[in-house]
C-alpha atoms as a PDB file:
ATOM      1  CA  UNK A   1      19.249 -27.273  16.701  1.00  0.00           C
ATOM      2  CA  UNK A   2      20.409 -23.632  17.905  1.00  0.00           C
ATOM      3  CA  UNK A   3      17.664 -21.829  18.825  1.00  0.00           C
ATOM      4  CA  UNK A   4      18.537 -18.526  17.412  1.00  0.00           C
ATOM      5  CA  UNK A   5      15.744 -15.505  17.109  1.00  0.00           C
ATOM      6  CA  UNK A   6      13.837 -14.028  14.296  1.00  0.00           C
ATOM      7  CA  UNK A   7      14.044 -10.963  12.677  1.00  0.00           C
ATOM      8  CA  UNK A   8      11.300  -8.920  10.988  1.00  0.00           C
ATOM      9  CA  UNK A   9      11.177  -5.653   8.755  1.00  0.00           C
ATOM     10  CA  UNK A  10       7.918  -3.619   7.859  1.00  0.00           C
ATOM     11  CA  UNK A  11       7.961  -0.911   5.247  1.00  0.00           C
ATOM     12  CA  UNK A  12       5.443   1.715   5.898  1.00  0.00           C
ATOM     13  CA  UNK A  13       4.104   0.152   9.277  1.00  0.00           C
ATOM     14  CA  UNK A  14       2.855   3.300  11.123  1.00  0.00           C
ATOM     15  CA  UNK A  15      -0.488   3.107   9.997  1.00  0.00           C
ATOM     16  CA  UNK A  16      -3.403   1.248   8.312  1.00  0.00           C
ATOM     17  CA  UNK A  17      -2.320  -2.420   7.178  1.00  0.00           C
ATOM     18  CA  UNK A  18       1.584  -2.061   7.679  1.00  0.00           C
ATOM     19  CA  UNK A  19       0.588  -1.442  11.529  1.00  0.00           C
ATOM     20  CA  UNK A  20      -1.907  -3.768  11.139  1.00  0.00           C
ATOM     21  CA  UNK A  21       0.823  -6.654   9.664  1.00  0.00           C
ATOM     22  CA  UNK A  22       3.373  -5.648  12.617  1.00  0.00           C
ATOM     23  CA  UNK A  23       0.518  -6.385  15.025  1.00  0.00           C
ATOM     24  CA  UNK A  24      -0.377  -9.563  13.510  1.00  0.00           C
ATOM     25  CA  UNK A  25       3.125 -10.925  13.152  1.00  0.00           C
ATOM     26  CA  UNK A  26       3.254 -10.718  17.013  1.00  0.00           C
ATOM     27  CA  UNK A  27       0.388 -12.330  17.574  1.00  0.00           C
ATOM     28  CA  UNK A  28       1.082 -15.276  14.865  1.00  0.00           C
ATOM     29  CA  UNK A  29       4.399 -16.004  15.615  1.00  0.00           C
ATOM     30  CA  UNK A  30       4.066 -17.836  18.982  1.00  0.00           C
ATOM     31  CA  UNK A  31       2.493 -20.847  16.910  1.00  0.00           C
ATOM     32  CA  UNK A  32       3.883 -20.264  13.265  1.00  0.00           C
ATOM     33  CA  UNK A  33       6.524 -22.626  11.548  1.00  0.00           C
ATOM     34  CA  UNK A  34       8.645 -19.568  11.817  1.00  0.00           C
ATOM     35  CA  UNK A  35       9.328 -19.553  15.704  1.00  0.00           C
ATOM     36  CA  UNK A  36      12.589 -20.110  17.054  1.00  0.00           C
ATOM     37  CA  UNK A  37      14.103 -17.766  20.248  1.00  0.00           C
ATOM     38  CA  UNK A  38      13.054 -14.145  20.345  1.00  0.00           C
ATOM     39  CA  UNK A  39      11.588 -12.075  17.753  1.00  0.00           C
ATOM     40  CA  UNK A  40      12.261  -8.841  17.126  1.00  0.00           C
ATOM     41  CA  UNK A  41      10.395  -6.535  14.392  1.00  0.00           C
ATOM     42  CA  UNK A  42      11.540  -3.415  12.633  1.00  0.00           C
ATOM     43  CA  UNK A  43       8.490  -0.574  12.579  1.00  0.00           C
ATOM     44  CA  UNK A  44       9.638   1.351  10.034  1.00  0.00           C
ATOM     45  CA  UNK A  45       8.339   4.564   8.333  1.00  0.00           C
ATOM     46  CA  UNK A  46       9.120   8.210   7.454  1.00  0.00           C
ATOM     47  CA  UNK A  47       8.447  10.251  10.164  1.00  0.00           C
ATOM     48  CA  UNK A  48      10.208   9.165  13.642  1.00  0.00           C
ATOM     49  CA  UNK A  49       7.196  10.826  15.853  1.00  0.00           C
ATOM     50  CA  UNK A  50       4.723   8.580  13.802  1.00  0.00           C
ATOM     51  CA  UNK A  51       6.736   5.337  14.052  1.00  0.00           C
ATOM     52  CA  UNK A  52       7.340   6.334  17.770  1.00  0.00           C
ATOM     53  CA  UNK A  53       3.620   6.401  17.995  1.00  0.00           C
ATOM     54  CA  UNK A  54       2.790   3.895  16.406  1.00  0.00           C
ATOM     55  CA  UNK A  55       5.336   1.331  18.575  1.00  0.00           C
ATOM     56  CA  UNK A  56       3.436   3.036  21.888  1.00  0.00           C
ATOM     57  CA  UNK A  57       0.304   2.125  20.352  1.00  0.00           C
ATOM     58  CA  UNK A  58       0.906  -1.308  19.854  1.00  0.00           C
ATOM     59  CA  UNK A  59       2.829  -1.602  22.967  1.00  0.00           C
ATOM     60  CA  UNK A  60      -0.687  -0.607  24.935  1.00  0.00           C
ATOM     61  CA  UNK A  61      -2.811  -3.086  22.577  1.00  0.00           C
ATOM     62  CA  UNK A  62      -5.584  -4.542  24.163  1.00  0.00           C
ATOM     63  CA  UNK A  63      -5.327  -7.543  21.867  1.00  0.00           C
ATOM     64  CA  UNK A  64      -1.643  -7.974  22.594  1.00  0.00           C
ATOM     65  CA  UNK A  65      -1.618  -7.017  26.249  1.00  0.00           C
ATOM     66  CA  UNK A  66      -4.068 -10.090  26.537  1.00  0.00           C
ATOM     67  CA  UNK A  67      -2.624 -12.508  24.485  1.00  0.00           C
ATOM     68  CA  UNK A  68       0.901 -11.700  26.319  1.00  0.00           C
ATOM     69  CA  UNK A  69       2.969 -11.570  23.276  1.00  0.00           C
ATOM     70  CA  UNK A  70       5.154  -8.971  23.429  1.00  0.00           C
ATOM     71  CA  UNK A  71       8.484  -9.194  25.431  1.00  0.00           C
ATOM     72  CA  UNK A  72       7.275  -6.265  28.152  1.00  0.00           C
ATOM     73  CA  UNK A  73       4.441  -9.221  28.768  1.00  0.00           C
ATOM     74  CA  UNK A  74       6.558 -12.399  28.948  1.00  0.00           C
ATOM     75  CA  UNK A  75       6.095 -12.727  25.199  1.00  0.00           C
ATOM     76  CA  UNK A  76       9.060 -13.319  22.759  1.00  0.00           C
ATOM     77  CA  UNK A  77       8.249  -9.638  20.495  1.00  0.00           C
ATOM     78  CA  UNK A  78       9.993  -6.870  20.584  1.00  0.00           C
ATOM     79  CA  UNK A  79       8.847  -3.703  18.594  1.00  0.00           C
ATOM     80  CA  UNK A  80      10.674  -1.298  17.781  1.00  0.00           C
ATOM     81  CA  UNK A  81      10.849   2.090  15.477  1.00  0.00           C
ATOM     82  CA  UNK A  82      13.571   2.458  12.931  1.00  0.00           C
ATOM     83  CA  UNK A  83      13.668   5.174  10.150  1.00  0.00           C
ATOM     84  CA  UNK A  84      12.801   4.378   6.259  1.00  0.00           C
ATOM     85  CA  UNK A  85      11.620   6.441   3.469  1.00  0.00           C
ATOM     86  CA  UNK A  86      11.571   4.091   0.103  1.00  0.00           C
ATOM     87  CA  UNK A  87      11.706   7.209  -1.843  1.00  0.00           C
ATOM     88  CA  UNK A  88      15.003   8.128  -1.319  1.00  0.00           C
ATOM     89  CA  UNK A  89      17.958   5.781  -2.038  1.00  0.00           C
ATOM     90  CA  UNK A  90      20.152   7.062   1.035  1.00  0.00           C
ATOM     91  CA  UNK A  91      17.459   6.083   3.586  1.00  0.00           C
ATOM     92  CA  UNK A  92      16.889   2.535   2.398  1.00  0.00           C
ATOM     93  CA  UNK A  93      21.171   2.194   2.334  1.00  0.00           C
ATOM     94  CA  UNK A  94      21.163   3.793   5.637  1.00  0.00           C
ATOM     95  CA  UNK A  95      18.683   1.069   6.603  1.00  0.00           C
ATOM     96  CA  UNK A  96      20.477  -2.076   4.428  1.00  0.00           C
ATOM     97  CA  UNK A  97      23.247  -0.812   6.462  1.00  0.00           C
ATOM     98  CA  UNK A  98      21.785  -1.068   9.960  1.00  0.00           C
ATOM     99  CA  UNK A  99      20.658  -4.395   9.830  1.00  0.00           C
ATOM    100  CA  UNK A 100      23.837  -5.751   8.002  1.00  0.00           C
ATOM    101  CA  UNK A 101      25.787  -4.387  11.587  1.00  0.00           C
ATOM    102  CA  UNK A 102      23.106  -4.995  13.794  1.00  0.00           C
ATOM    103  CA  UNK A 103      22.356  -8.457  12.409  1.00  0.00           C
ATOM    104  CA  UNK A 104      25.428  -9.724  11.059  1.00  0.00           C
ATOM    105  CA  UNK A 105      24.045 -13.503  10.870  1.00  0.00           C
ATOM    106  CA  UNK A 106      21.259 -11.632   8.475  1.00  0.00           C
ATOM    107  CA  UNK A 107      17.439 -11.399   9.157  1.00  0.00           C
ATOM    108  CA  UNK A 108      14.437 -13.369   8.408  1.00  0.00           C
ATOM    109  CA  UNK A 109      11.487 -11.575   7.286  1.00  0.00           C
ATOM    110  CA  UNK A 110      10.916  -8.682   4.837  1.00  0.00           C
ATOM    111  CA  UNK A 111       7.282  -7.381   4.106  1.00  0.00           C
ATOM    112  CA  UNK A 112       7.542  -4.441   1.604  1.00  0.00           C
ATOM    113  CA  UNK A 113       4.143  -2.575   2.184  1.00  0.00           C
ATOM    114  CA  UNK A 114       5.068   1.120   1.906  1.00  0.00           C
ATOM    115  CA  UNK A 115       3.148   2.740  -0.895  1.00  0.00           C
ATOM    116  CA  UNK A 116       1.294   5.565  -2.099  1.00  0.00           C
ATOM    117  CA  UNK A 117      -1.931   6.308  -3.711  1.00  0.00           C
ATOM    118  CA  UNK A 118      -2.551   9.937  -5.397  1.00  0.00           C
ATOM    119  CA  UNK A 119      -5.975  11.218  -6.152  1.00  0.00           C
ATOM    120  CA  UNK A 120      -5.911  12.064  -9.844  1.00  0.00           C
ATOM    121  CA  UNK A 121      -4.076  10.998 -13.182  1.00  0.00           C
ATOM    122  CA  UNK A 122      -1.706  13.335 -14.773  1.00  0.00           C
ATOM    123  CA  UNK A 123       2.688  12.780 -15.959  1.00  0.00           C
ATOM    124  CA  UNK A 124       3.290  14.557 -12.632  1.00  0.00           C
ATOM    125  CA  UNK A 125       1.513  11.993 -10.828  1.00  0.00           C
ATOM    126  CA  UNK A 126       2.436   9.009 -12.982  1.00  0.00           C
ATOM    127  CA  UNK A 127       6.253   9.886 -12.351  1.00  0.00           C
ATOM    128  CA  UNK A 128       5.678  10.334  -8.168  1.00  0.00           C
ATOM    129  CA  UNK A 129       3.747   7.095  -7.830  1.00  0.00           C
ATOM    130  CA  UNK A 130       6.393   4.826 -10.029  1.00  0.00           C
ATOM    131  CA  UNK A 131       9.265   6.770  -8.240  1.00  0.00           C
ATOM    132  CA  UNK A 132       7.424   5.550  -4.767  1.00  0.00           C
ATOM    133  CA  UNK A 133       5.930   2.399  -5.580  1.00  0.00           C
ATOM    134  CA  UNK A 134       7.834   1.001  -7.962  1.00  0.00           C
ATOM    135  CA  UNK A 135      11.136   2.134  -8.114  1.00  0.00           C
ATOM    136  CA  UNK A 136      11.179   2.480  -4.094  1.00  0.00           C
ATOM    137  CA  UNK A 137       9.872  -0.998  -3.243  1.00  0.00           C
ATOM    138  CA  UNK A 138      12.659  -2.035  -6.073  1.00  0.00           C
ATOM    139  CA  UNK A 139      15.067  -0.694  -4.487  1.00  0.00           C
ATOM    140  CA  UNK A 140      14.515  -1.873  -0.953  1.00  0.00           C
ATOM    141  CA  UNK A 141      13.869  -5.100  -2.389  1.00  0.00           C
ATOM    142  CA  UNK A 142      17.291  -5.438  -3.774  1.00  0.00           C
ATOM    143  CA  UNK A 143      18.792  -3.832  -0.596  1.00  0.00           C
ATOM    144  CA  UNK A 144      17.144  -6.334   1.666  1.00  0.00           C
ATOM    145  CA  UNK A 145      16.813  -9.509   0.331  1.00  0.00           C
ATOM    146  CA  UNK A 146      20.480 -10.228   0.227  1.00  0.00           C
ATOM    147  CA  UNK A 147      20.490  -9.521   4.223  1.00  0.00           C
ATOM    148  CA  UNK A 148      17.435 -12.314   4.406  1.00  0.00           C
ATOM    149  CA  UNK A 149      19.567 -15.845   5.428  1.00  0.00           C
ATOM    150  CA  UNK A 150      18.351 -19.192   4.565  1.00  0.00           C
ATOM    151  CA  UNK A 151      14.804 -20.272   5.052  1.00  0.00           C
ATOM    152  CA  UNK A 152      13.338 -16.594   5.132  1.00  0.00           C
ATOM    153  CA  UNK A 153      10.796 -14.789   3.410  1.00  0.00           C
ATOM    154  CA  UNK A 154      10.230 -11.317   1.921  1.00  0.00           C
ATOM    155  CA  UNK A 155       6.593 -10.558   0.355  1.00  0.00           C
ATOM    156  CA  UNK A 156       5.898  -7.323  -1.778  1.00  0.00           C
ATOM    157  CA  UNK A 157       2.431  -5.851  -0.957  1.00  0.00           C
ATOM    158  CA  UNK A 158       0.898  -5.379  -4.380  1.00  0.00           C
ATOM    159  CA  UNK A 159      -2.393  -4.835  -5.186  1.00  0.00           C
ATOM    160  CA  UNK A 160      -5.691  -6.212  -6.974  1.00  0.00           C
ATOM    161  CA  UNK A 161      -5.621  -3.585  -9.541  1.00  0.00           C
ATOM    162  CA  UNK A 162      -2.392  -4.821 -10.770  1.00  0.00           C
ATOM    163  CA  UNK A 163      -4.093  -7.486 -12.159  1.00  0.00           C
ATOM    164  CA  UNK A 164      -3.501  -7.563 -16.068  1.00  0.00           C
ATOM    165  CA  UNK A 165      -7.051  -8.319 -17.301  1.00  0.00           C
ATOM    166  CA  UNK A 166      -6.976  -4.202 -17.606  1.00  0.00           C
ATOM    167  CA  UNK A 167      -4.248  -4.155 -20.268  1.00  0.00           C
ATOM    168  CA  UNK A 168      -4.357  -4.970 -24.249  1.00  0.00           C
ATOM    169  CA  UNK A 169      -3.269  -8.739 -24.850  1.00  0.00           C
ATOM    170  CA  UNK A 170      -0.072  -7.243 -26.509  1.00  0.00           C
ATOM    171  CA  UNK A 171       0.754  -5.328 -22.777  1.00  0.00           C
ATOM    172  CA  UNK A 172      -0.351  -8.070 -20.656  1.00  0.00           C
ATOM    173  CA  UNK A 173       1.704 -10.684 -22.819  1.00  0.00           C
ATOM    174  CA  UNK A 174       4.519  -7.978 -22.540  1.00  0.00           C
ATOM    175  CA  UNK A 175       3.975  -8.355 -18.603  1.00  0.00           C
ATOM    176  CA  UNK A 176       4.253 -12.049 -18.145  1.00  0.00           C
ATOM    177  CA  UNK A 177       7.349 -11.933 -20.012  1.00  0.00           C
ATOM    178  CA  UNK A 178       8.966  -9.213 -18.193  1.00  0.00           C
ATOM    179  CA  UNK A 179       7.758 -11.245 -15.429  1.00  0.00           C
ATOM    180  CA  UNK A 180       9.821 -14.192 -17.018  1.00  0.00           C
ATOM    181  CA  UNK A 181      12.773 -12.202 -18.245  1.00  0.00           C
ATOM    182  CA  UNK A 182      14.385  -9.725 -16.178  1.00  0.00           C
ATOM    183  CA  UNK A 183      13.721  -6.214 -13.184  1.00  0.00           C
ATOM    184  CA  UNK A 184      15.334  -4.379 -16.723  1.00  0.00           C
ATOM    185  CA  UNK A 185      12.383  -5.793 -18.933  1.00  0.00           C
ATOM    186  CA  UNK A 186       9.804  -5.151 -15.841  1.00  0.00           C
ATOM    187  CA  UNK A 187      11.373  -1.157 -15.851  1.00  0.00           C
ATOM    188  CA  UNK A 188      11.237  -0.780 -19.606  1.00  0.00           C
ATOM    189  CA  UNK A 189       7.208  -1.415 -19.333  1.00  0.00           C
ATOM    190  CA  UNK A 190       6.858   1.025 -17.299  1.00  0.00           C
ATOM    191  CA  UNK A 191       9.200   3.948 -18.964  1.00  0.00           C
ATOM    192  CA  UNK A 192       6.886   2.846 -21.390  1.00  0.00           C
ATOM    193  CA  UNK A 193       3.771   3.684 -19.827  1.00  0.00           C
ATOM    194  CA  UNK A 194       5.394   6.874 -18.175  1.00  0.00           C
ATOM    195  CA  UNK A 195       6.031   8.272 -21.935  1.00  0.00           C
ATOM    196  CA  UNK A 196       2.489   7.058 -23.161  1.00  0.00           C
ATOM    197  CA  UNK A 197       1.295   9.230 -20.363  1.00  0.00           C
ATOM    198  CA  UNK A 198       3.274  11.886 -20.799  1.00  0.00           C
ATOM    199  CA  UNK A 199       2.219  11.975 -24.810  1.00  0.00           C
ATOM    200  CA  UNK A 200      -1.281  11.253 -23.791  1.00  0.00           C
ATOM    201  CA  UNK A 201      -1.921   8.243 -24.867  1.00  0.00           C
ATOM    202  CA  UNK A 202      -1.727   5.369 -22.802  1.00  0.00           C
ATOM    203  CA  UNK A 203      -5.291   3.931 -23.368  1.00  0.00           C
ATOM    204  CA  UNK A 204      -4.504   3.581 -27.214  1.00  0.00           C
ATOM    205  CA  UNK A 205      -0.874   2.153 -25.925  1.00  0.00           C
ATOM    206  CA  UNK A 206      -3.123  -0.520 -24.061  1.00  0.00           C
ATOM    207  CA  UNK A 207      -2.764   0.688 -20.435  1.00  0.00           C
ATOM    208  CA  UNK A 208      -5.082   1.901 -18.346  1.00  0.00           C
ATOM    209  CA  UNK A 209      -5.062   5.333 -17.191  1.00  0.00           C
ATOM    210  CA  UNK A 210      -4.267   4.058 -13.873  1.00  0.00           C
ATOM    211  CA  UNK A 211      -0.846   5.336 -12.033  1.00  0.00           C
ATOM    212  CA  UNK A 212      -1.827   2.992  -8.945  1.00  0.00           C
ATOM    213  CA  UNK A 213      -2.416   0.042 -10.796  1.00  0.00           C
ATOM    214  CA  UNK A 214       0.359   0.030 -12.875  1.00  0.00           C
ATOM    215  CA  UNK A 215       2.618   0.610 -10.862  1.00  0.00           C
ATOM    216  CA  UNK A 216       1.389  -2.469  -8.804  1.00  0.00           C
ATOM    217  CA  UNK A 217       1.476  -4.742 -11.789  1.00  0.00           C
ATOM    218  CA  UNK A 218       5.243  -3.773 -11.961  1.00  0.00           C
ATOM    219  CA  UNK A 219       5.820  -4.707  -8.832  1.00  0.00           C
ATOM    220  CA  UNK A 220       4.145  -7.799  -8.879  1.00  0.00           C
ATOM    221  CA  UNK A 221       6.030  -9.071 -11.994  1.00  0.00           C
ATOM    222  CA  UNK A 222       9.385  -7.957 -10.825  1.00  0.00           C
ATOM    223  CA  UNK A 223       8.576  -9.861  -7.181  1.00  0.00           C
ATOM    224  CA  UNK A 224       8.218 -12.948  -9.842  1.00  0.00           C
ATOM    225  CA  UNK A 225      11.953 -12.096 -11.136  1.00  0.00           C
ATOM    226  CA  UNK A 226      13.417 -12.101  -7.988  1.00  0.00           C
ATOM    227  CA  UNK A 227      11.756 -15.098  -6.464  1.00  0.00           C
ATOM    228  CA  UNK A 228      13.179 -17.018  -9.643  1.00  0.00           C
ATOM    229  CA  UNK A 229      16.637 -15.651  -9.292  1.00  0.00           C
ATOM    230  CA  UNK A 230      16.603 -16.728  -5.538  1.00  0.00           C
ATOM    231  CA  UNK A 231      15.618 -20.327  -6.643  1.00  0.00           C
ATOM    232  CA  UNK A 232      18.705 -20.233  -8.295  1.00  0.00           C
ATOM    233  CA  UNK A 233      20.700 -19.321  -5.174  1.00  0.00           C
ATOM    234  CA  UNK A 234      19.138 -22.374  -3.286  1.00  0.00           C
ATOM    235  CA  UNK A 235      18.578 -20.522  -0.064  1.00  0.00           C
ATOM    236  CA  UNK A 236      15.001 -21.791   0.333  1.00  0.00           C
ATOM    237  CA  UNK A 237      14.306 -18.197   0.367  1.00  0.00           C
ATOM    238  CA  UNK A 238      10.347 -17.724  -0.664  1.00  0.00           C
ATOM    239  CA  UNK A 239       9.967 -14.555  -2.377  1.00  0.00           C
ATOM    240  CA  UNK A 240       5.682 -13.700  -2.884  1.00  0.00           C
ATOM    241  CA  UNK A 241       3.187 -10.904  -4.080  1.00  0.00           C
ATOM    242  CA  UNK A 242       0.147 -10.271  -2.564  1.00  0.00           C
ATOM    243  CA  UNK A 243      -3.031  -8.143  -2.394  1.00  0.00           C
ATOM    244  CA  UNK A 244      -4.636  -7.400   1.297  1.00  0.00           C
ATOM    245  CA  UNK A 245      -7.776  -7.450  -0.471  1.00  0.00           C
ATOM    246  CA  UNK A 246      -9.784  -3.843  -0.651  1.00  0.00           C
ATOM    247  CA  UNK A 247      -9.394  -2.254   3.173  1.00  0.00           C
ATOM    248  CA  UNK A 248     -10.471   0.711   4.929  1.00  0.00           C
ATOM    249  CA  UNK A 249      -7.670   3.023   5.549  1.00  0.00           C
ATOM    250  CA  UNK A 250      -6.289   6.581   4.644  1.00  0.00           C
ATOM    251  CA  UNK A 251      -5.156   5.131   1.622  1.00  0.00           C
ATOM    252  CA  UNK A 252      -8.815   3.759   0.041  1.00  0.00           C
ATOM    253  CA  UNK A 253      -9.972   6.983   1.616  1.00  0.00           C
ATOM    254  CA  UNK A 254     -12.484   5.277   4.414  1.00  0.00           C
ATOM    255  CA  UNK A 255     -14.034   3.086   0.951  1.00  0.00           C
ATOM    256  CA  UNK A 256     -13.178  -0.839   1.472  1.00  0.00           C
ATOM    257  CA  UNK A 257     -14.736  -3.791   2.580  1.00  0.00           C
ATOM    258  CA  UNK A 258     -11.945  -5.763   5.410  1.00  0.00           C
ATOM    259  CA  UNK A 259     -10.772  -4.293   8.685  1.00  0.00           C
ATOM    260  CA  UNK A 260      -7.145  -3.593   8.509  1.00  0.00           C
ATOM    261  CA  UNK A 261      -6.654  -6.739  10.454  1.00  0.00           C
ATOM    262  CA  UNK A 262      -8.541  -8.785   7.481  1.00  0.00           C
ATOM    263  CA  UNK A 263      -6.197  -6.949   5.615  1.00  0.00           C
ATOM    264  CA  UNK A 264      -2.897  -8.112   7.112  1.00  0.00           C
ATOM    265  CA  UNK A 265      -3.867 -11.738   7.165  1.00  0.00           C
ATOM    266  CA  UNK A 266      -2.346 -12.619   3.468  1.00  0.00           C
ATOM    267  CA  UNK A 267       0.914 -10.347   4.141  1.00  0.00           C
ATOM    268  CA  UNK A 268       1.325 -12.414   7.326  1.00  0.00           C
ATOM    269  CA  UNK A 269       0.641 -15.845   6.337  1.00  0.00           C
ATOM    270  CA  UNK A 270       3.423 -15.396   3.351  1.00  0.00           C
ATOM    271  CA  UNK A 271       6.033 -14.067   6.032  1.00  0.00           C
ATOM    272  CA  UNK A 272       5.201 -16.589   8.552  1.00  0.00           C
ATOM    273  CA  UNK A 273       2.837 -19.293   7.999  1.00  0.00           C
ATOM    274  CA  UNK A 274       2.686 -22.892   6.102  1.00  0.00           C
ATOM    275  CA  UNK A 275       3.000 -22.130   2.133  1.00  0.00           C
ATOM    276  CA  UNK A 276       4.505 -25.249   1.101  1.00  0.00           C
ATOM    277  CA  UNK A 277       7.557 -23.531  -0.181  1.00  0.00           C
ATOM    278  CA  UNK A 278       5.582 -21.891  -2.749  1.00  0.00           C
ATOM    279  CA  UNK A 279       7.367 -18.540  -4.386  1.00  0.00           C
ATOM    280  CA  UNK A 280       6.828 -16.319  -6.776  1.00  0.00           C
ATOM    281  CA  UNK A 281       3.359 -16.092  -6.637  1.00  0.00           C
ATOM    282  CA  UNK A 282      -0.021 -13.741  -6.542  1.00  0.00           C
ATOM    283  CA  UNK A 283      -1.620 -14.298  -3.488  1.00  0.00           C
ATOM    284  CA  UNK A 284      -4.903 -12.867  -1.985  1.00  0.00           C
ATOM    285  CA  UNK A 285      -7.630 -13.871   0.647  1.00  0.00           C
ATOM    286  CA  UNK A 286      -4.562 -16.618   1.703  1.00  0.00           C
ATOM    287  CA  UNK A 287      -4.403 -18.370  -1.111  1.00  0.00           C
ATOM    288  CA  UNK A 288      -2.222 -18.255  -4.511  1.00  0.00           C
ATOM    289  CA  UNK A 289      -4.950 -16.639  -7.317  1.00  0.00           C
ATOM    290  CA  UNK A 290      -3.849 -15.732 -11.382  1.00  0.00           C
ATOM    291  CA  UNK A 291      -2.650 -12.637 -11.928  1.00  0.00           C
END
């Protein structure tokens, strides 16, 4: 068989877990089902001086300098920064763009972890973190994973509080059908919300008055569309949510319980490791859970 290498992209990789997943991707991959040739990983994130940074920081890793993974060692990594902001639809073209001329033969590996998390709970903030979270992850979703060839994997970084034990029976029914159905019926649920919000009443339209959470139990059941509709394509392409569990970064604002590293174990094990060709489904502390 051709050996012929790997290619990885990162959303929202300059700090906290999406550093934390590039970093553990390099050191997986040397024994993962996954390896074959050279592998090369896309840091991506908004600002180019923190994604430069962040490359230079993983390029003097203790961790990685001793287990000699990266190519500067005599590994088979290479790291390296390239610009995405999810929130706007011209950046994740540009990107959808890059790759399909860079990588003409397509890529492997897509881990969707950009995402924000406002303090507060208002219409302003409901409509930023669905424009972000939702619609942004949606979007590079449907950008990338037609550029991810036969065999690879792409794995939406949800969350925990997208679970739908916080949501009336009539929502949470509404959810596992959207989940079922269509991205269109996934969307209307949360226009939904957004207007419940916006009239002040979400809690008696049986959502929580969580922006954060709902917009990660959006995510989660359109992750379930797509890794149906790939099924249907027959690529063997394994399309998974997951939640890193609760971790100390900027975003849980120094709260949590796992190291960043803990963290990125899940992500990586769905873009790398053995699943059994499982898709489509929730996933935390490595292992496939009810959402």
């Amino acid at each position: 068989m051709a050996v012929h290498s790997r290619v990885a992209a990162v959303t929202g990789a300059n700090k906290g877990i999406g550093l934390a997943i590039v970093r553990n991707l390099a050191l997986q991959y040397p024994t993962s089902p996954m390896k074959s040739g050279p592998f090369l990983i896309y840091l991506t994130a908004r600002s180019p001086e923190k994604g430069a940074e962040a490359v230079k920081t993983l390029h003097n890793d203790p961790q990685l300098k001793r287990a000699k993974v990266l190519a500067q060692d005599g590994g088979d990594t290479t790291i390296t920064y390239h610009s995405l902001d999810i929130s706007a639809t011209k950046s994740i073209q540009d990107f959808a763009s890059f790759l399909r001329k860079e990588h003409p033969e397509g890529i492997d590996i897509v881990v969707n972890n950009a995402g924000i998390a406002l303090q507060g709970f208002d219409a302003n903030i409901v409509k930023q973190t669905l424009e972000t979270n939702y619609y942004g992850t949606l979007e590079a979703t449907q950008d990338l994973l037609p550029l991810i060839r036969q065999g690879g994997r792409l794995v939406n970084v949800t969350s925990m509080s997208g679970k739908l034990n916080k949501y009336s029976p009539a929502i949470r029914s509404a959810f596992l059908s959207a989940a079922e159905t269509s991205v269109a019926a996934c969307t209307a649920l949360m226009e939904q919300f957004r207007h419940a919000v916006e009239e002040g009443r979400e809690k008696e339209a049986g959502f929580p008055s969580a922006a954060y959470a709902v917009s990660k139990a959006g995510e989660t059941a359109y992750t379930k569309v797509f890794a149906r509709e790939e099924e249907g394509r027959g690529r063997g392409v394994l399309v998974n949510a997951c939640c890193p569990g609760y971790v100390k970064t900027d975003m849980t604002r120094g709260g949590g319980a796992k190291t960043v590293d803990q963290g990125a174990q899940t992500p990586v094990l769905l873009a790398l490791g053995e699943i059994g060709g499982r898709s489509g489904g929730f996933w935390q502390d490595e292992r496939e859970i009810e959402w």
